[in-house]
Protein backbone atom coordinates (compact mmCIF):
# COMPACT_ATOMS: atom_id res chain seq x y z
CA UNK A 1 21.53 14.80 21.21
CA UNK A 2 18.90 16.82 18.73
CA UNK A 3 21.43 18.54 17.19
CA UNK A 4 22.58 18.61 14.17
CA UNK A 5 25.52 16.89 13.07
CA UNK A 6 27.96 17.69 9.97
CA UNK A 7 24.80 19.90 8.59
CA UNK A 8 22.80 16.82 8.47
CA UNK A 9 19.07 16.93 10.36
CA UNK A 10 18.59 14.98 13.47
CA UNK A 11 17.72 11.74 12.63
CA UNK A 12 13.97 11.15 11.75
CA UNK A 13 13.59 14.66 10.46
CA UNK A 14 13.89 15.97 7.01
CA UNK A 15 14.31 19.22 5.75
CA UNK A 16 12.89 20.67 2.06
CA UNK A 17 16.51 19.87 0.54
CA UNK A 18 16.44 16.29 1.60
CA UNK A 19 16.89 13.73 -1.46
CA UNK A 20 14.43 11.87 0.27
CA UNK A 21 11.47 14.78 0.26
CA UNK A 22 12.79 15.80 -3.04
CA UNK A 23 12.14 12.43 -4.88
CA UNK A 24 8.92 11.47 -3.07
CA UNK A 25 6.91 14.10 -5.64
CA UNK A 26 8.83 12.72 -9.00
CA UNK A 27 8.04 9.35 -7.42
CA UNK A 28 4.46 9.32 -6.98
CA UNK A 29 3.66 10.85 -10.13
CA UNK A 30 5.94 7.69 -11.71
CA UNK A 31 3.89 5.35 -9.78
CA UNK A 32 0.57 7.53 -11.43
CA UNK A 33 1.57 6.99 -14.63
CA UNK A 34 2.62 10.72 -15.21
CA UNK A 35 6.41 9.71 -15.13
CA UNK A 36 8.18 7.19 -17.67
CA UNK A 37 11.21 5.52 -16.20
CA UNK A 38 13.19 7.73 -18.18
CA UNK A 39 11.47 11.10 -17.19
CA UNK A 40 11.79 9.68 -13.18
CA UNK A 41 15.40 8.52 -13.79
CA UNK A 42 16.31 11.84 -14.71
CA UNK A 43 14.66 13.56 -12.30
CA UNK A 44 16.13 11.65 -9.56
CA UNK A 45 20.50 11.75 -11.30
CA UNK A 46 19.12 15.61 -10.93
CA UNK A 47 18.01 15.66 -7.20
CA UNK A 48 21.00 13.16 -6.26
CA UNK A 49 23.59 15.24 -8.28
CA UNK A 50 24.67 12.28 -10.03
């Protein structure tokens, strides 16, 4: 396989625009006190699209 498949990355790689990669930052600054809930729940409806 290794392809990719309906513009999605093989599975077990990401790529920069992944929601994954894009929430890990906003997500460990949250867990070091640098993000409220709020601040990190908006940040992630942003990333998501939602």
């Amino acid at each position: 396989m290794g392809e990719e498949v309906r513009g999605r990355a093989p599975v077990g790689r990401t790529t920069p625009e992944d929601p994954v990669v894009l929430l890990e930052k906003p997500h460990r600054l949250k867990q070091a006190g640098a993000l409220s809930d709020a601040e990190y729940e908006a940040q992630k409806a942003r990333i998501l699209g939602a």
